[in-house]
PDB file of N, CA and C in Angstrom:
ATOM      1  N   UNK A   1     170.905  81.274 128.553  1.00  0.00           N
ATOM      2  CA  UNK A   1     171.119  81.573 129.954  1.00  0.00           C
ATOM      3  C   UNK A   1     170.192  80.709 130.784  1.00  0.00           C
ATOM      4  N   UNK A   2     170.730  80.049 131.683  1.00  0.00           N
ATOM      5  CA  UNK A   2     170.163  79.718 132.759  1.00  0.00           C
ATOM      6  C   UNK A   2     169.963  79.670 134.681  1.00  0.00           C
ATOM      7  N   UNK A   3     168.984  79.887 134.929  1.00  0.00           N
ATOM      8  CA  UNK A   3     169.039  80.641 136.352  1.00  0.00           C
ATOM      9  C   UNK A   3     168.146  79.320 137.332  1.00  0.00           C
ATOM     10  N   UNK A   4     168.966  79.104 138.158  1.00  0.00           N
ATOM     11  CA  UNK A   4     168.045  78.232 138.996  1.00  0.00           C
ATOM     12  C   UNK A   4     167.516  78.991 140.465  1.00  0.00           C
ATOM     13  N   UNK A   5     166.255  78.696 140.876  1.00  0.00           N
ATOM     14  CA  UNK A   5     165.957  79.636 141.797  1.00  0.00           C
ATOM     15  C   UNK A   5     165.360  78.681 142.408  1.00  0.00           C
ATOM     16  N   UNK A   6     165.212  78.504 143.953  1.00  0.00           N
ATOM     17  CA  UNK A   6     164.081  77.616 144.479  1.00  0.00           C
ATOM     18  C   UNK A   6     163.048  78.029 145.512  1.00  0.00           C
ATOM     19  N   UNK A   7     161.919  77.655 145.679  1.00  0.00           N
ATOM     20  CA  UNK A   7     160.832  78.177 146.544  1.00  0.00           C
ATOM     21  C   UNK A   7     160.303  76.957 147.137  1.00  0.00           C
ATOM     22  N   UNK A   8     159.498  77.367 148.115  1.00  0.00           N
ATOM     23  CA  UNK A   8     158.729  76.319 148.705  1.00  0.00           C
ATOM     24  C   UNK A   8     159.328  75.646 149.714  1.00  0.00           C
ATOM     25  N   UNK A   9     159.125  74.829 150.518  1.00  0.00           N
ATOM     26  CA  UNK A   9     159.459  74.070 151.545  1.00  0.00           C
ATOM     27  C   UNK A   9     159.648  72.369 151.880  1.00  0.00           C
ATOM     28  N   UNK A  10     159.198  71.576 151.953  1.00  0.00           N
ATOM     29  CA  UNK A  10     159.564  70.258 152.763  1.00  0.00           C
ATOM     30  C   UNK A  10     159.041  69.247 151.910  1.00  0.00           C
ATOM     31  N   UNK A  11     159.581  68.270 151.102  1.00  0.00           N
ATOM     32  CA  UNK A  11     158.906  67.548 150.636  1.00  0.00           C
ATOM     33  C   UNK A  11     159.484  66.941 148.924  1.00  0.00           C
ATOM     34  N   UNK A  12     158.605  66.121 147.894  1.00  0.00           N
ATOM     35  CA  UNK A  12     158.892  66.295 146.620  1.00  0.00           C
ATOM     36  C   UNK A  12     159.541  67.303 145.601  1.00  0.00           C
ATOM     37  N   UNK A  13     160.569  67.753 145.286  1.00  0.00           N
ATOM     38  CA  UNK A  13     160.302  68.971 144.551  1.00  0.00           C
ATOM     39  C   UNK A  13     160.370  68.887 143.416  1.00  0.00           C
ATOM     40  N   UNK A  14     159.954  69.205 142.594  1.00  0.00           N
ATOM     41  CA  UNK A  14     158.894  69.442 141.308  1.00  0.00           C
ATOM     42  C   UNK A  14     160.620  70.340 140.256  1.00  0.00           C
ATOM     43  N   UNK A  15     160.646  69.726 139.383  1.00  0.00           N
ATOM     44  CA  UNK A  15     161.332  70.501 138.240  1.00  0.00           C
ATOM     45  C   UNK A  15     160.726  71.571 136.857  1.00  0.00           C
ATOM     46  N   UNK A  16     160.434  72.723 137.300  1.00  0.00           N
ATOM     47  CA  UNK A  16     159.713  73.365 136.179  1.00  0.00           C
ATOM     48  C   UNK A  16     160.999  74.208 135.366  1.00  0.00           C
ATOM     49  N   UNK A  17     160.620  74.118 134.469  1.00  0.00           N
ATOM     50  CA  UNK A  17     161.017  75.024 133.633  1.00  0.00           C
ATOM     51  C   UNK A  17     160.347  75.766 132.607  1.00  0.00           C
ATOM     52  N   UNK A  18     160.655  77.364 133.019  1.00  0.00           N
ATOM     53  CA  UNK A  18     159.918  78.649 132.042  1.00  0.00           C
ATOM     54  C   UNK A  18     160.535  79.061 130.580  1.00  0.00           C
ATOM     55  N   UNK A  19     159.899  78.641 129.868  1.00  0.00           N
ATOM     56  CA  UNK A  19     160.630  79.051 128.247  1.00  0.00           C
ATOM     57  C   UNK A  19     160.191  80.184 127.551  1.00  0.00           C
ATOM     58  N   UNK A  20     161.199  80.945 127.732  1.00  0.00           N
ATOM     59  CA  UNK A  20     160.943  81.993 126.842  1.00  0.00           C
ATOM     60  C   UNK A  20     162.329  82.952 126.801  1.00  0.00           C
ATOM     61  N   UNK A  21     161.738  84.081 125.848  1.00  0.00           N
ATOM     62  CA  UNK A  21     163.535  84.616 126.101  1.00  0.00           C
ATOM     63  C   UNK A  21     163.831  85.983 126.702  1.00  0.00           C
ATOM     64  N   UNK A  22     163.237  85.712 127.920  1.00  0.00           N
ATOM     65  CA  UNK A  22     163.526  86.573 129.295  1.00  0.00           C
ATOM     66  C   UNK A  22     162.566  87.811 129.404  1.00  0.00           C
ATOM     67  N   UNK A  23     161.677  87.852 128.557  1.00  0.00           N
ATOM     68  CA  UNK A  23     160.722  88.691 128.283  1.00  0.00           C
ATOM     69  C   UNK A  23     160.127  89.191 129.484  1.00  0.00           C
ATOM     70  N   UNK A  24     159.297  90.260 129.950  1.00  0.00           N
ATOM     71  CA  UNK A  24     158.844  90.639 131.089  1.00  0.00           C
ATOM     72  C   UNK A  24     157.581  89.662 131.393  1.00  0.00           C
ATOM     73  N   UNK A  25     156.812  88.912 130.588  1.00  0.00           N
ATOM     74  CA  UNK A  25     155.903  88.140 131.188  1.00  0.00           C
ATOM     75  C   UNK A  25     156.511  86.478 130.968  1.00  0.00           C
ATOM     76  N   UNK A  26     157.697  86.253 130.650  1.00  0.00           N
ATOM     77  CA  UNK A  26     158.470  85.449 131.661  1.00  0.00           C
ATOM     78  C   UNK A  26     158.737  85.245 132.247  1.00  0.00           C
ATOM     79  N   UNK A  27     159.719  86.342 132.405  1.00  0.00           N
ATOM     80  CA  UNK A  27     159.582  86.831 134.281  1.00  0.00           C
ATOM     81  C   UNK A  27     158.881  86.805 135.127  1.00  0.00           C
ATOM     82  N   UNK A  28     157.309  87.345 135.177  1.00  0.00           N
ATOM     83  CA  UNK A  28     155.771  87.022 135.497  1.00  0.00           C
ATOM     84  C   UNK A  28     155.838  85.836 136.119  1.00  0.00           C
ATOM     85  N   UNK A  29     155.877  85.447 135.049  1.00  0.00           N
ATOM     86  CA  UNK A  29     155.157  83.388 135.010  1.00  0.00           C
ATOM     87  C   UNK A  29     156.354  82.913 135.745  1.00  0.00           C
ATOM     88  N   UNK A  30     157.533  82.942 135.981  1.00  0.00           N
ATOM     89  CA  UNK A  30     158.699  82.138 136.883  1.00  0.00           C
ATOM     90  C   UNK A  30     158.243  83.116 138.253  1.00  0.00           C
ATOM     91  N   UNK A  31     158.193  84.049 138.304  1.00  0.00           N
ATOM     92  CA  UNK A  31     157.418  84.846 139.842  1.00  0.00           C
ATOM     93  C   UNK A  31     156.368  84.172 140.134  1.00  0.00           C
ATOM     94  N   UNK A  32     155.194  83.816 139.369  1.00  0.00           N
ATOM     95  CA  UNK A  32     154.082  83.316 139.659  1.00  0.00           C
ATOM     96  C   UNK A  32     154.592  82.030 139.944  1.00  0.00           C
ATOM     97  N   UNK A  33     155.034  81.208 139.359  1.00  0.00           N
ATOM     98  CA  UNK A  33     155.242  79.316 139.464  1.00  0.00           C
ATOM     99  C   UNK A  33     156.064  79.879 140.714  1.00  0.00           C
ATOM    100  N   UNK A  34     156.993  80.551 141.308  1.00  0.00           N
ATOM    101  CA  UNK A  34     157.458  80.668 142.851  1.00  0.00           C
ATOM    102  C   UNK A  34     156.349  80.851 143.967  1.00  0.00           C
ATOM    103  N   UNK A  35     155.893  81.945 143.779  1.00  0.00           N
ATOM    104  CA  UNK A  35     154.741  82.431 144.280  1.00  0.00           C
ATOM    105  C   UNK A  35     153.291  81.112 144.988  1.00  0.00           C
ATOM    106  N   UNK A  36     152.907  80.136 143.432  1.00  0.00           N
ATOM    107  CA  UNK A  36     152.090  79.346 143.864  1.00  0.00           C
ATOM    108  C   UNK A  36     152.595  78.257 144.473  1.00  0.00           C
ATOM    109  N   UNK A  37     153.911  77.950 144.187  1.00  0.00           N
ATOM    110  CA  UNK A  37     154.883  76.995 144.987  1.00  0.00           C
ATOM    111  C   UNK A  37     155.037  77.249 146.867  1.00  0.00           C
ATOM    112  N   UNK A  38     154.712  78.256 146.964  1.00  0.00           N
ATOM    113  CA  UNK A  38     155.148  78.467 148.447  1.00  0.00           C
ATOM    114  C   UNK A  38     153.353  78.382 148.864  1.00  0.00           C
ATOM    115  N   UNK A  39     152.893  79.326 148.289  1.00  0.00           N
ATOM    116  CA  UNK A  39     151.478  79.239 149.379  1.00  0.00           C
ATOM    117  C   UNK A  39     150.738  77.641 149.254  1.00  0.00           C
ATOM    118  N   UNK A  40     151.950  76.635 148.445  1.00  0.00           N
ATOM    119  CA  UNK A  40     151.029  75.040 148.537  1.00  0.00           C
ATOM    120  C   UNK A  40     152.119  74.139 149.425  1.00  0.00           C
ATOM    121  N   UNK A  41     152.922  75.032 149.265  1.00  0.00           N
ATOM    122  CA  UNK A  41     154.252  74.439 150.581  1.00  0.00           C
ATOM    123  C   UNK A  41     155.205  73.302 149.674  1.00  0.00           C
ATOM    124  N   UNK A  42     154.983  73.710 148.237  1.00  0.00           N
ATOM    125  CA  UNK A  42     156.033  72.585 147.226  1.00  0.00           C
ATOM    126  C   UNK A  42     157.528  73.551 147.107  1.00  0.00           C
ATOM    127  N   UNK A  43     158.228  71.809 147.414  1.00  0.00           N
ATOM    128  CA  UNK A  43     159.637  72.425 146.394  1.00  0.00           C
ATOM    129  C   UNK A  43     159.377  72.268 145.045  1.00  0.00           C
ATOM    130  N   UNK A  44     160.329  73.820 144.721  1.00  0.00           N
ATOM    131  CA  UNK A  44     160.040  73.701 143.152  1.00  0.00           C
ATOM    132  C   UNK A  44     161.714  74.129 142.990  1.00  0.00           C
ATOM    133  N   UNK A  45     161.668  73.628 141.512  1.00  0.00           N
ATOM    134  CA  UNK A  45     163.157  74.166 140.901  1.00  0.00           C
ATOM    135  C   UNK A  45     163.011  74.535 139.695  1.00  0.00           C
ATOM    136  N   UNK A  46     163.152  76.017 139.810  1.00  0.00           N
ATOM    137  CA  UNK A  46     162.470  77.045 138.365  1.00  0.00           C
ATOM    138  C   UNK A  46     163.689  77.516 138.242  1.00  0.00           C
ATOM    139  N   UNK A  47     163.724  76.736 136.558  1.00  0.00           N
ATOM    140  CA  UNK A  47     164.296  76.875 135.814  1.00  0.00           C
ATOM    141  C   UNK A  47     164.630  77.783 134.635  1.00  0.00           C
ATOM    142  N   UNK A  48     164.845  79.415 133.769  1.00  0.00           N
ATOM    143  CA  UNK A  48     164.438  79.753 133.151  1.00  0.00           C
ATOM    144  C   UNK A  48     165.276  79.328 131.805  1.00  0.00           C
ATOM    145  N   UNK A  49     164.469  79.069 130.961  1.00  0.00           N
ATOM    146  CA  UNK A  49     165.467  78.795 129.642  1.00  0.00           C
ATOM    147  C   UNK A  49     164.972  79.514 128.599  1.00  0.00           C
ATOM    148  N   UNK A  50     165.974  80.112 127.867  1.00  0.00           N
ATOM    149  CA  UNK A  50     166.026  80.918 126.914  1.00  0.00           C
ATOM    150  C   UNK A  50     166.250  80.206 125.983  1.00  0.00           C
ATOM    151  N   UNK A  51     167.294  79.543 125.778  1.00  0.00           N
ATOM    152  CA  UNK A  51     167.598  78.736 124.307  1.00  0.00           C
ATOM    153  C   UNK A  51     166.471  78.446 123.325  1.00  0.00           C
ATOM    154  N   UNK A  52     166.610  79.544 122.027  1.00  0.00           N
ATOM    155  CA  UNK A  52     165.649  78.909 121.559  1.00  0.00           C
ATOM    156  C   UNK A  52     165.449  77.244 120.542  1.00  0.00           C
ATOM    157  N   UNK A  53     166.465  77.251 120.506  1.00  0.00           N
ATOM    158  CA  UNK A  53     166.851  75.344 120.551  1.00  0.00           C
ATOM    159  C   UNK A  53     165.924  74.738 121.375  1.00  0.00           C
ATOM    160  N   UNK A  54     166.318  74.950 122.707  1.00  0.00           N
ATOM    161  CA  UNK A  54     165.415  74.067 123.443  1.00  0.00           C
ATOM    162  C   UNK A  54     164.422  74.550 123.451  1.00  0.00           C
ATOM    163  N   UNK A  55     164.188  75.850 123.702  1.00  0.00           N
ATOM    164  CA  UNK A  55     162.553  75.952 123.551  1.00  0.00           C
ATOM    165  C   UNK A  55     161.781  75.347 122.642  1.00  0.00           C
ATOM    166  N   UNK A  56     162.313  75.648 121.197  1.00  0.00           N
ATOM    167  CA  UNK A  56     161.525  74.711 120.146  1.00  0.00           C
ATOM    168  C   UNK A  56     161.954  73.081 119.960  1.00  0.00           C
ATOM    169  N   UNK A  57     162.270  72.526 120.963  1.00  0.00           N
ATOM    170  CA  UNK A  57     162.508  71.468 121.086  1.00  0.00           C
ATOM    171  C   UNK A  57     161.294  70.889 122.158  1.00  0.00           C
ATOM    172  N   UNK A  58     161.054  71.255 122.360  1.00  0.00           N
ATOM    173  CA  UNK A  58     159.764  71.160 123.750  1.00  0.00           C
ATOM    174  C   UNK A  58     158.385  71.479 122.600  1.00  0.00           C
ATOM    175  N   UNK A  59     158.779  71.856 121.153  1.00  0.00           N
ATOM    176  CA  UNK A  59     157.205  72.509 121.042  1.00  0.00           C
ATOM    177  C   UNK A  59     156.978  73.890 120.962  1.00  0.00           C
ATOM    178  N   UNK A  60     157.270  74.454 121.189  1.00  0.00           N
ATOM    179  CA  UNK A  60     156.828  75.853 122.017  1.00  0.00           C
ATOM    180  C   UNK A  60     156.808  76.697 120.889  1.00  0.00           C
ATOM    181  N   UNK A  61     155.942  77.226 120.644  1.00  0.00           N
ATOM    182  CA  UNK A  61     156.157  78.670 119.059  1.00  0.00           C
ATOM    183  C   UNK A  61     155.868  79.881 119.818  1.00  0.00           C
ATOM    184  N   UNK A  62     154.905  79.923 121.237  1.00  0.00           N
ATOM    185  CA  UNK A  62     154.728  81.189 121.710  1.00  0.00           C
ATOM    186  C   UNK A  62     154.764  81.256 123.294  1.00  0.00           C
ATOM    187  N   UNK A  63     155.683  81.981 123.576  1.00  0.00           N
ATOM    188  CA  UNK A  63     156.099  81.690 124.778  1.00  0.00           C
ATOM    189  C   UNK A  63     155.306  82.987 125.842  1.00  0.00           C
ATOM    190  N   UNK A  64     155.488  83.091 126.856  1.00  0.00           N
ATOM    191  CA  UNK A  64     156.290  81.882 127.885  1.00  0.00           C
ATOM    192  C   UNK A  64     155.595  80.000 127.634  1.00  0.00           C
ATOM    193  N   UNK A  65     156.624  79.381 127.899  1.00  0.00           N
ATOM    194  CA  UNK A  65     156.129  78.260 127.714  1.00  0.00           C
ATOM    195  C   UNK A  65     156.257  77.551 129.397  1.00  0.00           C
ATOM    196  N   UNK A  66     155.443  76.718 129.652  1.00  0.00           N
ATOM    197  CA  UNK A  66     155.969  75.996 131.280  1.00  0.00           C
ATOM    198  C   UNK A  66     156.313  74.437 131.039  1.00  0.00           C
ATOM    199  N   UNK A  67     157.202  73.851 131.628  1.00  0.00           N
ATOM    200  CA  UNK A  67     157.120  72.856 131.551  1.00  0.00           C
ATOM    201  C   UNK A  67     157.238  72.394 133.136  1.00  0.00           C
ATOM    202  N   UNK A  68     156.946  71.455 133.406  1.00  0.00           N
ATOM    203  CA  UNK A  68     156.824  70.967 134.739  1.00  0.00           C
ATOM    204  C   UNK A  68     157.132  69.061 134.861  1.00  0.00           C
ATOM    205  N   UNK A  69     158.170  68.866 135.529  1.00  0.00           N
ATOM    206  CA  UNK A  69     158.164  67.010 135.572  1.00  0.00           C
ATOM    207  C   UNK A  69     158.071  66.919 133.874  1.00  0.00           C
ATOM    208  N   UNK A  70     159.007  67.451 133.285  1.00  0.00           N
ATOM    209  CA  UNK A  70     159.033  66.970 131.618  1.00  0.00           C
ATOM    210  C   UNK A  70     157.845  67.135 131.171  1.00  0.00           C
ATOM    211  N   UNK A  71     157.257  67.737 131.470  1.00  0.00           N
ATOM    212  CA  UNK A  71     155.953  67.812 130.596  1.00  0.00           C
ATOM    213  C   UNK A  71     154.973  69.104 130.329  1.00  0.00           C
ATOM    214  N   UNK A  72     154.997  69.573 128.731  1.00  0.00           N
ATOM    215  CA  UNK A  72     154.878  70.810 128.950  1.00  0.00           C
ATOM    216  C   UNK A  72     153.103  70.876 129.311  1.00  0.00           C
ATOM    217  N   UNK A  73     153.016  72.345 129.844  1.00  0.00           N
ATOM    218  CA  UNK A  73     151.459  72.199 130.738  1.00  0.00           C
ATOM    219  C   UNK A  73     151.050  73.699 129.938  1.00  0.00           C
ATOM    220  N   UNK A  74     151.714  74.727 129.472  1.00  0.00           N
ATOM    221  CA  UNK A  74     151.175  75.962 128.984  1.00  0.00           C
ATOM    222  C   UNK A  74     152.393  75.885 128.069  1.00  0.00           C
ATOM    223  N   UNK A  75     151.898  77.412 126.875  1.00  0.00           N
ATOM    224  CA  UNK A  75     152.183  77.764 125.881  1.00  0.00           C
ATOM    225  C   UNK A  75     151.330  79.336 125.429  1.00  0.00           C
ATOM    226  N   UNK A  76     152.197  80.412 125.649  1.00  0.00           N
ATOM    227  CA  UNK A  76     151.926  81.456 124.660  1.00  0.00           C
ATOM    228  C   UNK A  76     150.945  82.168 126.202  1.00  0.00           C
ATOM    229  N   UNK A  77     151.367  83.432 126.182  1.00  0.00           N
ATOM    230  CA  UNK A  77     150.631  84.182 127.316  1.00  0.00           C
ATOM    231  C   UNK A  77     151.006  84.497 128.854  1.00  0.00           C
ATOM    232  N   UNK A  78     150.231  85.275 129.315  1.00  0.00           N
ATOM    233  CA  UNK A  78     150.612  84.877 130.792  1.00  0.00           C
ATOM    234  C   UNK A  78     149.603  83.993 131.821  1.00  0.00           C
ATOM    235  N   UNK A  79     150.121  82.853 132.419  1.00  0.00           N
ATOM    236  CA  UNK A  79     149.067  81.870 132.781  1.00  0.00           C
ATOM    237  C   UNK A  79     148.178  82.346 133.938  1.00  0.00           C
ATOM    238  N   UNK A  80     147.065  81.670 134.568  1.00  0.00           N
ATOM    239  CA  UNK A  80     146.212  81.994 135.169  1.00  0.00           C
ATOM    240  C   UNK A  80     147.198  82.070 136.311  1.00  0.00           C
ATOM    241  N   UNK A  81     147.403  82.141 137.328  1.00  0.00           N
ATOM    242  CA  UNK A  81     147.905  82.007 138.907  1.00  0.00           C
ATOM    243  C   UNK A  81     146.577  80.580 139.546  1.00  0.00           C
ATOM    244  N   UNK A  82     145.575  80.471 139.217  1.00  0.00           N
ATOM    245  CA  UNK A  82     144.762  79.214 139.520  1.00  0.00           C
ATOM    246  C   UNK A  82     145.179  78.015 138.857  1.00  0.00           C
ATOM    247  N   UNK A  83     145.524  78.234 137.847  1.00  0.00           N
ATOM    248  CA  UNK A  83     146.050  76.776 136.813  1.00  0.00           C
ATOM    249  C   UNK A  83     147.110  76.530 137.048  1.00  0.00           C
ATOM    250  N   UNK A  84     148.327  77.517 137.388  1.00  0.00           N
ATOM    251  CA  UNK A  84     149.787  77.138 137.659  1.00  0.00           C
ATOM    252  C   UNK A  84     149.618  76.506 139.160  1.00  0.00           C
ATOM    253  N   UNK A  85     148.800  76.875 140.311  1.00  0.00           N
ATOM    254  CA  UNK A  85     148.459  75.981 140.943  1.00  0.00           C
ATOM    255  C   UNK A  85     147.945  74.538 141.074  1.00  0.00           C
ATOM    256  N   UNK A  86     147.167  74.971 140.237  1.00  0.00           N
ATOM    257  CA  UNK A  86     146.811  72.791 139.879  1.00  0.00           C
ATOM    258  C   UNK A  86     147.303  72.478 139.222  1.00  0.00           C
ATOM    259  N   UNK A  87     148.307  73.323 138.323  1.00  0.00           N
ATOM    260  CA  UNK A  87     149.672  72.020 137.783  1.00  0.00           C
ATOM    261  C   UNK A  87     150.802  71.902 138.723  1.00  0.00           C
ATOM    262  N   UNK A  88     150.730  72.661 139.498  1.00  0.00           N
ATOM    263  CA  UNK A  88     151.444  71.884 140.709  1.00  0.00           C
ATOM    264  C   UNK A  88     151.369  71.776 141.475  1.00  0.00           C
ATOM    265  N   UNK A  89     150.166  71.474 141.873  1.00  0.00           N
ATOM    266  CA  UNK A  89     149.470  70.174 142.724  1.00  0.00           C
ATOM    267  C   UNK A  89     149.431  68.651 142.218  1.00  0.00           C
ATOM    268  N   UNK A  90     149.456  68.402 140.645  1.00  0.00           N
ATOM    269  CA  UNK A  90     149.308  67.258 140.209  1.00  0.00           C
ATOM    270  C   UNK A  90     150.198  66.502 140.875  1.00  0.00           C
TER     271      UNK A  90
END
């Protein structure tokens, strides 16, 4: 399954995608990557992917996983709300 949702406002927007398989702190972490997307004023395009194909195609053994601009940035947990900010700020 996949769900596209977008946040944020005027400018670059950023392609993330949340891997995992819809778990409640998946959910979390795609709320949070919206969440830090707006109070930095980025477009974002959060992506959630379940497939576990693709998930383990990215890497990923413990999810939620993030990936952001192709490149994964977390793995396994729920991320800080400070770090999902400076990964998208990079």
């Amino acid at each position: 399954m996949r769900c596209f949702l977008e946040a944020g406002k005027a400018g670059v927007m950023k392609d993330v995608k949340v891997l995992g398989p819809g778990c409640s702190r998946c959910e979390a972490t795609a709320q949070m990557v919206r969440d830090e997307a707006a109070k930095l004023g980025l477009d974002v395009s959060v992506e959630k992917v379940t497939d576990y194909a693709v998930i383990a195609g990215y890497g990923i053994a413990s999810t939620p996983g993030i990936v952001i601009d192709g490149k994964v940035v977390h793995a396994g947990g729920l991320p800080k709300s400070d770090d999902v900010a400076r990964w998208l700020a990079v």
